[in-house]
N, C-alpha and C. Protein backbone atom coordinates (compact mmCIF):
# COMPACT_ATOMS: atom_id res chain seq x y z
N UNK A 1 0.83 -1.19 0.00
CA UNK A 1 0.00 0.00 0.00
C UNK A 1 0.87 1.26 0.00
N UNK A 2 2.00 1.20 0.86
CA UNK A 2 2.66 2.41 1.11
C UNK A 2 3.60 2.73 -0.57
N UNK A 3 3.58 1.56 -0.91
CA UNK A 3 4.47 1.59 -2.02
C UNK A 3 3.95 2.19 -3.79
N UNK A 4 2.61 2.19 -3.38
CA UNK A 4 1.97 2.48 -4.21
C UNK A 4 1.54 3.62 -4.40
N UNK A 5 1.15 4.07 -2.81
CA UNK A 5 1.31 5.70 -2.76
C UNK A 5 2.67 6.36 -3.02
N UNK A 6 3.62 5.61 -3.33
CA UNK A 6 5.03 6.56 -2.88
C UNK A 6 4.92 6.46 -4.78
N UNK A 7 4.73 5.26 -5.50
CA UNK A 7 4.65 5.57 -6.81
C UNK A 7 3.18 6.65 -7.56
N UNK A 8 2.74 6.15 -6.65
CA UNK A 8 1.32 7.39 -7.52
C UNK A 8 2.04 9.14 -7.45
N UNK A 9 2.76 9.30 -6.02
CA UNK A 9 2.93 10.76 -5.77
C UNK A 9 4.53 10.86 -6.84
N UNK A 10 4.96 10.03 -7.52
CA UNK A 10 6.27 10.20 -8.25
C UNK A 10 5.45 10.30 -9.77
N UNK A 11 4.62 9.70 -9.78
CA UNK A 11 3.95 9.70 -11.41
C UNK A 11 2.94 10.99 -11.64
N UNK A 12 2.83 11.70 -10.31
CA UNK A 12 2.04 12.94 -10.51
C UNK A 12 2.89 13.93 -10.27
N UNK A 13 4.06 13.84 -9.54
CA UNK A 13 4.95 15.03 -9.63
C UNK A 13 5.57 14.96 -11.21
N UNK A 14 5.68 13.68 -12.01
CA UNK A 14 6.24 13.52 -13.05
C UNK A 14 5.52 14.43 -13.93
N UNK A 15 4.09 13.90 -14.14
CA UNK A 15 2.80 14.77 -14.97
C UNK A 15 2.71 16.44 -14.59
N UNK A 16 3.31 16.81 -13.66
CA UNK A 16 3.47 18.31 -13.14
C UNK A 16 4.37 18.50 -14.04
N UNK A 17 5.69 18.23 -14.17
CA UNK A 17 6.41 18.58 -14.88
C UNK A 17 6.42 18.67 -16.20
N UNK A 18 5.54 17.83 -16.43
CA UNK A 18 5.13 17.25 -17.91
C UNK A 18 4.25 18.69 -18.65
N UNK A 19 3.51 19.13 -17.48
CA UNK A 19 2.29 20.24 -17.91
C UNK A 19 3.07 22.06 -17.54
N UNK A 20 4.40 21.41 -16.97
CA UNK A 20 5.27 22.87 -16.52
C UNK A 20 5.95 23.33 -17.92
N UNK A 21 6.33 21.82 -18.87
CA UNK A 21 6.96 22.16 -19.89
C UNK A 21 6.30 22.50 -21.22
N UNK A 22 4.85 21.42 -21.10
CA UNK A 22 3.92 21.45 -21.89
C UNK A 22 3.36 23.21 -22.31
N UNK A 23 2.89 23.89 -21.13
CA UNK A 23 2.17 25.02 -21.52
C UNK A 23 3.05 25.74 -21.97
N UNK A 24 4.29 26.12 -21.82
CA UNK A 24 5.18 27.09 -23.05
C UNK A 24 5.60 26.31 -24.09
N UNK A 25 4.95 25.27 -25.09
CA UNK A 25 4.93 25.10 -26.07
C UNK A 25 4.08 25.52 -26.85
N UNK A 26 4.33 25.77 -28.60
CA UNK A 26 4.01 26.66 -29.08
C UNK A 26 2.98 25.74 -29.77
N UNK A 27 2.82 24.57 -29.83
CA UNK A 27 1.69 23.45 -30.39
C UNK A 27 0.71 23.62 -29.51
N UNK A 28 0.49 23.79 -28.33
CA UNK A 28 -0.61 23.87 -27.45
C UNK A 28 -1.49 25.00 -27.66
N UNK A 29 -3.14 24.51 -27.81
CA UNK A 29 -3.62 26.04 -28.10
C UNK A 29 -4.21 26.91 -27.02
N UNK A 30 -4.35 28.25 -27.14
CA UNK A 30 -4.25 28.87 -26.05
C UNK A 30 -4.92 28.72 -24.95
N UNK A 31 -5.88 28.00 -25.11
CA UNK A 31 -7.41 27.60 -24.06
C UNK A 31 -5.89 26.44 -23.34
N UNK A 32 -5.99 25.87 -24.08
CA UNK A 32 -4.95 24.43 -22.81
C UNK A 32 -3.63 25.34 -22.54
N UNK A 33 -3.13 26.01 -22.74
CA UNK A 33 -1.86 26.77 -22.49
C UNK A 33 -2.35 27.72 -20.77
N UNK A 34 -3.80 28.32 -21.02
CA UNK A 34 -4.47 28.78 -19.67
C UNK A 34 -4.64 27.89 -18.47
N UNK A 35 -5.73 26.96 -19.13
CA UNK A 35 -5.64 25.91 -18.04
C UNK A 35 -5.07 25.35 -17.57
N UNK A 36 -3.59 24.51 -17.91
CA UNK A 36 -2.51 24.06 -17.90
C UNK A 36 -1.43 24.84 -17.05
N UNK A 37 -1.68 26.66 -17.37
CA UNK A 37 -0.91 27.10 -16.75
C UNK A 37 -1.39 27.40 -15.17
N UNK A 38 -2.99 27.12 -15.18
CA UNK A 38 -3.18 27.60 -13.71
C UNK A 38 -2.91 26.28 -12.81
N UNK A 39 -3.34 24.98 -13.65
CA UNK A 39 -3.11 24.18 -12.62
C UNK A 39 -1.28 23.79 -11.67
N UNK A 40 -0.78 23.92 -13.07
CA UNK A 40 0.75 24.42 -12.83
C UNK A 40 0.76 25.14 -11.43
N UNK A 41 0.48 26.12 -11.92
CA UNK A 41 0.77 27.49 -10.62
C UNK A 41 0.00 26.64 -9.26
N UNK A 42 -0.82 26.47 -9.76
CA UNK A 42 -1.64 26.05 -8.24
C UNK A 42 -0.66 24.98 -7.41
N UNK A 43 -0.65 24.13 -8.16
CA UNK A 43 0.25 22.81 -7.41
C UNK A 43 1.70 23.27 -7.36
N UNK A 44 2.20 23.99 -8.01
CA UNK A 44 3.85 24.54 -7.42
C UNK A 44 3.71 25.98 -6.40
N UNK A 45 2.93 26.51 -6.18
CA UNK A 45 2.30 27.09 -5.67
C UNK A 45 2.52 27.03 -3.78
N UNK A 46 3.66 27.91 -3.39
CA UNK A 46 3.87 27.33 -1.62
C UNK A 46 2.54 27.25 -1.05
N UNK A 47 1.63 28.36 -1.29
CA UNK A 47 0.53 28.53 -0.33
C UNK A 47 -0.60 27.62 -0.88
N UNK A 48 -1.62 26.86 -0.04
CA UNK A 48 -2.96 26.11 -1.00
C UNK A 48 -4.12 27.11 -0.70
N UNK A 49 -4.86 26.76 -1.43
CA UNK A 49 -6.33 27.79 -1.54
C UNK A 49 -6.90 27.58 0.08
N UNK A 50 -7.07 25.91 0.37
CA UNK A 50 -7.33 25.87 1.26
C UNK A 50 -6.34 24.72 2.23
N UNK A 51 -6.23 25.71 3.41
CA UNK A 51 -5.07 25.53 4.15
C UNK A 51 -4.70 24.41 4.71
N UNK A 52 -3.75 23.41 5.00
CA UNK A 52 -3.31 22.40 5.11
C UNK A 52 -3.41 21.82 6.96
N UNK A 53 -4.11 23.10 7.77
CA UNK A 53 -3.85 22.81 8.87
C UNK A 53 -5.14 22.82 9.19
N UNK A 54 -6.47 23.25 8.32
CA UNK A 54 -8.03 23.04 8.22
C UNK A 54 -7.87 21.41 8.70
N UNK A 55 -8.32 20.55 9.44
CA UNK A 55 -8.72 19.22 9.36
C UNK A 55 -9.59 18.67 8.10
N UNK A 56 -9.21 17.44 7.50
CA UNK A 56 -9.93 16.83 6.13
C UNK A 56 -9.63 17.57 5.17
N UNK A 57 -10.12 18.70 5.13
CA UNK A 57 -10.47 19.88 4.25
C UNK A 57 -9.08 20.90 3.35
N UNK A 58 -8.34 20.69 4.56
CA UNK A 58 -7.28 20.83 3.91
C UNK A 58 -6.46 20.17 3.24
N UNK A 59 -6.58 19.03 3.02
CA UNK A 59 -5.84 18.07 1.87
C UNK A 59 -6.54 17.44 0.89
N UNK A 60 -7.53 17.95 0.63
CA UNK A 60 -8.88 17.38 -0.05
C UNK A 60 -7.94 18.50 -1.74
N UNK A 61 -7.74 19.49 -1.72
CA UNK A 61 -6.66 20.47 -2.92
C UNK A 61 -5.61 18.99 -3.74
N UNK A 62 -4.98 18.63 -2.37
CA UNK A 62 -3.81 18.27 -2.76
C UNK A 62 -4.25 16.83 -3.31
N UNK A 63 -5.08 15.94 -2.65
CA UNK A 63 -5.88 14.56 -3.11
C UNK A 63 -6.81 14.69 -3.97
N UNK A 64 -7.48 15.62 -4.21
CA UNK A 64 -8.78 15.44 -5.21
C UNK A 64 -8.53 16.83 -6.47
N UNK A 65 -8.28 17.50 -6.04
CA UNK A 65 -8.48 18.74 -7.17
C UNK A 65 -7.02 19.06 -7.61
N UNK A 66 -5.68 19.04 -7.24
CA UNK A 66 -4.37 19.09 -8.40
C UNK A 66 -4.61 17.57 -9.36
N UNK A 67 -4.82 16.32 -8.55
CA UNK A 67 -4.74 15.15 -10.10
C UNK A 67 -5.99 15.64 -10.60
N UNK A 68 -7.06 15.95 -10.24
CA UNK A 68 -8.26 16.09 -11.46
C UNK A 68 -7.69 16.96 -12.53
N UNK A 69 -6.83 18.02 -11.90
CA UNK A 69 -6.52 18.86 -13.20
C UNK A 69 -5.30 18.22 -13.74
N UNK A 70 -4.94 18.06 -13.45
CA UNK A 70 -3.27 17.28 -13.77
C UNK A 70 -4.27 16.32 -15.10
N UNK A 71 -5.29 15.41 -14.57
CA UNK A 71 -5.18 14.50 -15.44
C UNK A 71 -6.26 15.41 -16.78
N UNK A 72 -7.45 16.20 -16.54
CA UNK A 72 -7.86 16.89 -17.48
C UNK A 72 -6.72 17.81 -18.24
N UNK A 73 -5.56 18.31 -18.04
CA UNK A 73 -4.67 19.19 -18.20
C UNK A 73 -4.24 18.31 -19.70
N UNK A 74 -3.85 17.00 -19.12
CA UNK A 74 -3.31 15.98 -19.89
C UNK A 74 -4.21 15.94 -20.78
N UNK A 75 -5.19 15.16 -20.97
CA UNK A 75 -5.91 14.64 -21.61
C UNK A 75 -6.40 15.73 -23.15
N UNK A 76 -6.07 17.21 -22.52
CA UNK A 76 -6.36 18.45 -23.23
C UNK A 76 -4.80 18.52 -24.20
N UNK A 77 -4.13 17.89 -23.70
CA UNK A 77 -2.25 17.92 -24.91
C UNK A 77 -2.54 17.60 -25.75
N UNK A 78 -1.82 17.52 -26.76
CA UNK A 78 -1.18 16.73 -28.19
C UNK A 78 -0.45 15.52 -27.66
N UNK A 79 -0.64 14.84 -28.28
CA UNK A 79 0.52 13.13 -27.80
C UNK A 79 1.39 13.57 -27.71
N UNK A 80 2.04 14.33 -28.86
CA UNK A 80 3.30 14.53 -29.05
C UNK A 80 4.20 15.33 -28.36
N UNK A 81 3.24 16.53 -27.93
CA UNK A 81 3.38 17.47 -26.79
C UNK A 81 4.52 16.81 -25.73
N UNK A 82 3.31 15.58 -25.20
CA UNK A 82 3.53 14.97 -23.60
C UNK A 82 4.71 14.36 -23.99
N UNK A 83 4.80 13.54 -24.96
CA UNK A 83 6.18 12.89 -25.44
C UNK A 83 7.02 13.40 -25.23
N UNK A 84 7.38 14.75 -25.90
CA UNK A 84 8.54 15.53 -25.88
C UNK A 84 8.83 16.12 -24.29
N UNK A 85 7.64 16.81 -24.11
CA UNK A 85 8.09 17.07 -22.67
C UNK A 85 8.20 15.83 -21.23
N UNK A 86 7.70 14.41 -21.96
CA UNK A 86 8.05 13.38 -20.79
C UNK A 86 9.37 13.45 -20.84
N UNK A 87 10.19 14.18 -21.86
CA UNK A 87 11.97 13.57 -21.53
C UNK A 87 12.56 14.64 -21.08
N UNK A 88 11.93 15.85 -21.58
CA UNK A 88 12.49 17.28 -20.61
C UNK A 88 12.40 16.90 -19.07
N UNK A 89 10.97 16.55 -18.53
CA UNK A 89 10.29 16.30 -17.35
C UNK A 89 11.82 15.35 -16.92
N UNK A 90 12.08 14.53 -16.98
CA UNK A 90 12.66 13.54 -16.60
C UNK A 90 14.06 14.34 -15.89
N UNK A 91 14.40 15.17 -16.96
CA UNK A 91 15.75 15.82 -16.21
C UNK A 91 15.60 16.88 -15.05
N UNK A 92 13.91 17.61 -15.17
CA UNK A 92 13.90 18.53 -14.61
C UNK A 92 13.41 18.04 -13.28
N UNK A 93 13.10 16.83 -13.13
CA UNK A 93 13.07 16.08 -12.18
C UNK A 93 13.93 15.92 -10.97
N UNK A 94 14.98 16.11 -11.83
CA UNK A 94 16.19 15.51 -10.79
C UNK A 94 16.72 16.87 -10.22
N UNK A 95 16.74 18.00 -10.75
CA UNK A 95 16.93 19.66 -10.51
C UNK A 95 15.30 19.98 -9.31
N UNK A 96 15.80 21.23 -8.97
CA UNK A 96 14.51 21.61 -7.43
C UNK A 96 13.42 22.20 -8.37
N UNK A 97 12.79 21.52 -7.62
CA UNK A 97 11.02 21.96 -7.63
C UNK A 97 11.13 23.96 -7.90
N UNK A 98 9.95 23.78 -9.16
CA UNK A 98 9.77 25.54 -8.77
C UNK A 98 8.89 26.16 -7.85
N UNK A 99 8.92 27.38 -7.65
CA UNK A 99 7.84 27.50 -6.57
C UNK A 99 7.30 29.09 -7.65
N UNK A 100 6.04 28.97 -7.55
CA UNK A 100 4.96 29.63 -7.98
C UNK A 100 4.76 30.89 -7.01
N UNK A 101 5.33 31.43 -7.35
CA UNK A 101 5.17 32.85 -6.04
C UNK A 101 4.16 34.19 -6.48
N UNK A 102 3.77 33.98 -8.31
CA UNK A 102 2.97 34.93 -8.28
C UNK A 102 1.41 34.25 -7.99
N UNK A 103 1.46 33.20 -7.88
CA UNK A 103 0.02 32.09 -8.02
C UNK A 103 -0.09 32.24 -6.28
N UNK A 104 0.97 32.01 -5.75
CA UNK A 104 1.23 32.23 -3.73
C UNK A 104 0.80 33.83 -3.04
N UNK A 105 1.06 34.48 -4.21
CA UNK A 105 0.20 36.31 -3.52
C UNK A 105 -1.05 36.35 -3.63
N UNK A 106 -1.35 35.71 -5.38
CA UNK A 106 -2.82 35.73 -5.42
C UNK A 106 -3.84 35.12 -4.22
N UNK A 107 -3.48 33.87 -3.82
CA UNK A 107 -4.14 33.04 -2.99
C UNK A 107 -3.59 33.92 -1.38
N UNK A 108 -2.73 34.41 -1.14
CA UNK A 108 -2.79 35.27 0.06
C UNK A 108 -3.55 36.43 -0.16
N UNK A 109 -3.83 37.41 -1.13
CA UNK A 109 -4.55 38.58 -1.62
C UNK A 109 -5.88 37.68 -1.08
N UNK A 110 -6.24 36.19 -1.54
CA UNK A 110 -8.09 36.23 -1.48
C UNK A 110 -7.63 35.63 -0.19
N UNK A 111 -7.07 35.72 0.51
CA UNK A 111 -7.47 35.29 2.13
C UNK A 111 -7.60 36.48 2.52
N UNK A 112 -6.97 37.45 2.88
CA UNK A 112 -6.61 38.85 3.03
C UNK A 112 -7.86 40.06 2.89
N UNK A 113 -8.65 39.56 1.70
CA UNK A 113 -9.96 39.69 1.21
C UNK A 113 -10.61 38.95 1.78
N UNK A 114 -10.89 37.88 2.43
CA UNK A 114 -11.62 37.05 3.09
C UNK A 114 -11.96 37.42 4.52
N UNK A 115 -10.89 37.89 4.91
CA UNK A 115 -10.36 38.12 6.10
C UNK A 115 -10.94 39.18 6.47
N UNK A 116 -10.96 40.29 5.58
CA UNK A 116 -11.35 41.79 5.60
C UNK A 116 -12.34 42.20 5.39
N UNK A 117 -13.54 41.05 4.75
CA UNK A 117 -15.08 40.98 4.78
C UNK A 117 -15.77 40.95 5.68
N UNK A 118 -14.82 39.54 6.72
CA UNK A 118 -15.36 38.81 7.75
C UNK A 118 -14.99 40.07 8.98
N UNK A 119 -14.11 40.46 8.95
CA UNK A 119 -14.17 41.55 9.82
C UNK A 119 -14.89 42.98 9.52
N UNK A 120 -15.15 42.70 8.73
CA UNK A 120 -16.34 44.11 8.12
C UNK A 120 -17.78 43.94 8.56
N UNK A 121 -17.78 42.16 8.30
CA UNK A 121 -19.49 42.01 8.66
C UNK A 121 -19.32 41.68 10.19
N UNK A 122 -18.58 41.38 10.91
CA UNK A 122 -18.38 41.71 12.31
C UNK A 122 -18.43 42.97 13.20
N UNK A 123 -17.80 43.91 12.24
CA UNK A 123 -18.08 45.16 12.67
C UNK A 123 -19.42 45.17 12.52
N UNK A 124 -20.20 45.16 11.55
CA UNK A 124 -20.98 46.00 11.20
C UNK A 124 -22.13 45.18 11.64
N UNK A 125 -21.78 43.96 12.27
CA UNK A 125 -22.62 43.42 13.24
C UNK A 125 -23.01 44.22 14.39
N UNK A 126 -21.82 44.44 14.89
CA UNK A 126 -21.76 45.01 16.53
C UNK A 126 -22.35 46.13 16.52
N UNK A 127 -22.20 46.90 15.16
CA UNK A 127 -22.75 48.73 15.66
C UNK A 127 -24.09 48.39 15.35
């Protein structure tokens, strides 16, 4: 069991890479170049939409909604696309993870906004 999870999370960091190299290709059309690029950002991305220290709820991003897009992301390529970038992927594999830092403000900006509602309708409870 453990072994299977340790290969599922190597074959989806693989497909990350696959869709990191995929969307700045110039064969991809622009609708999958968008989508492709947000799911990218999201999953390299330090911060998650929803936070990792929420109970359940917070790993529900990382288990259910990066492979849904990962695998719709895919399924939206060219064969040939994934081909080429399965052998880029492979090297960039072995080099560090990127980290998504303009995709990491956005998702702090809508907490920040979240944050600043909830204390608005609090105020504006009390008076």
């Amino acid at each position: 069991m453990l072994n299977q999870l340790k290969l599922w999370a190597k074959k989806l960091k693989k497909q990350l890479f696959i869709l990191y190299l995929a969307y700045k290709d110039e064969r991809v059309s622009w609708y999958t170049k968008v989508f492709t690029a947000c799911v990218v950002a999201y999953a390299f991305s330090p911060i998650d939409l929803i936070p990792d220290f929420i109970p359940v709820l917070g790993y529900i991003d990382d288990i259910i909604i990066v492979p849904l897009g990962i695998m719709l992301a895919l399924k939206m390529l060219p064969t040939s696309v994934i081909e080429d970038c399965t052998i880029k992927a492979e090297e960039l594999i072995r080099n560090e993870k990127p980290k998504n830092w303009v995709a990491g403000s956005i998702i702090i900006i809508v907490w920040l906004l979240i944050f600043m509602w909830s204390c608005f309708i609090v105020f504006k409870f009390l008076n």
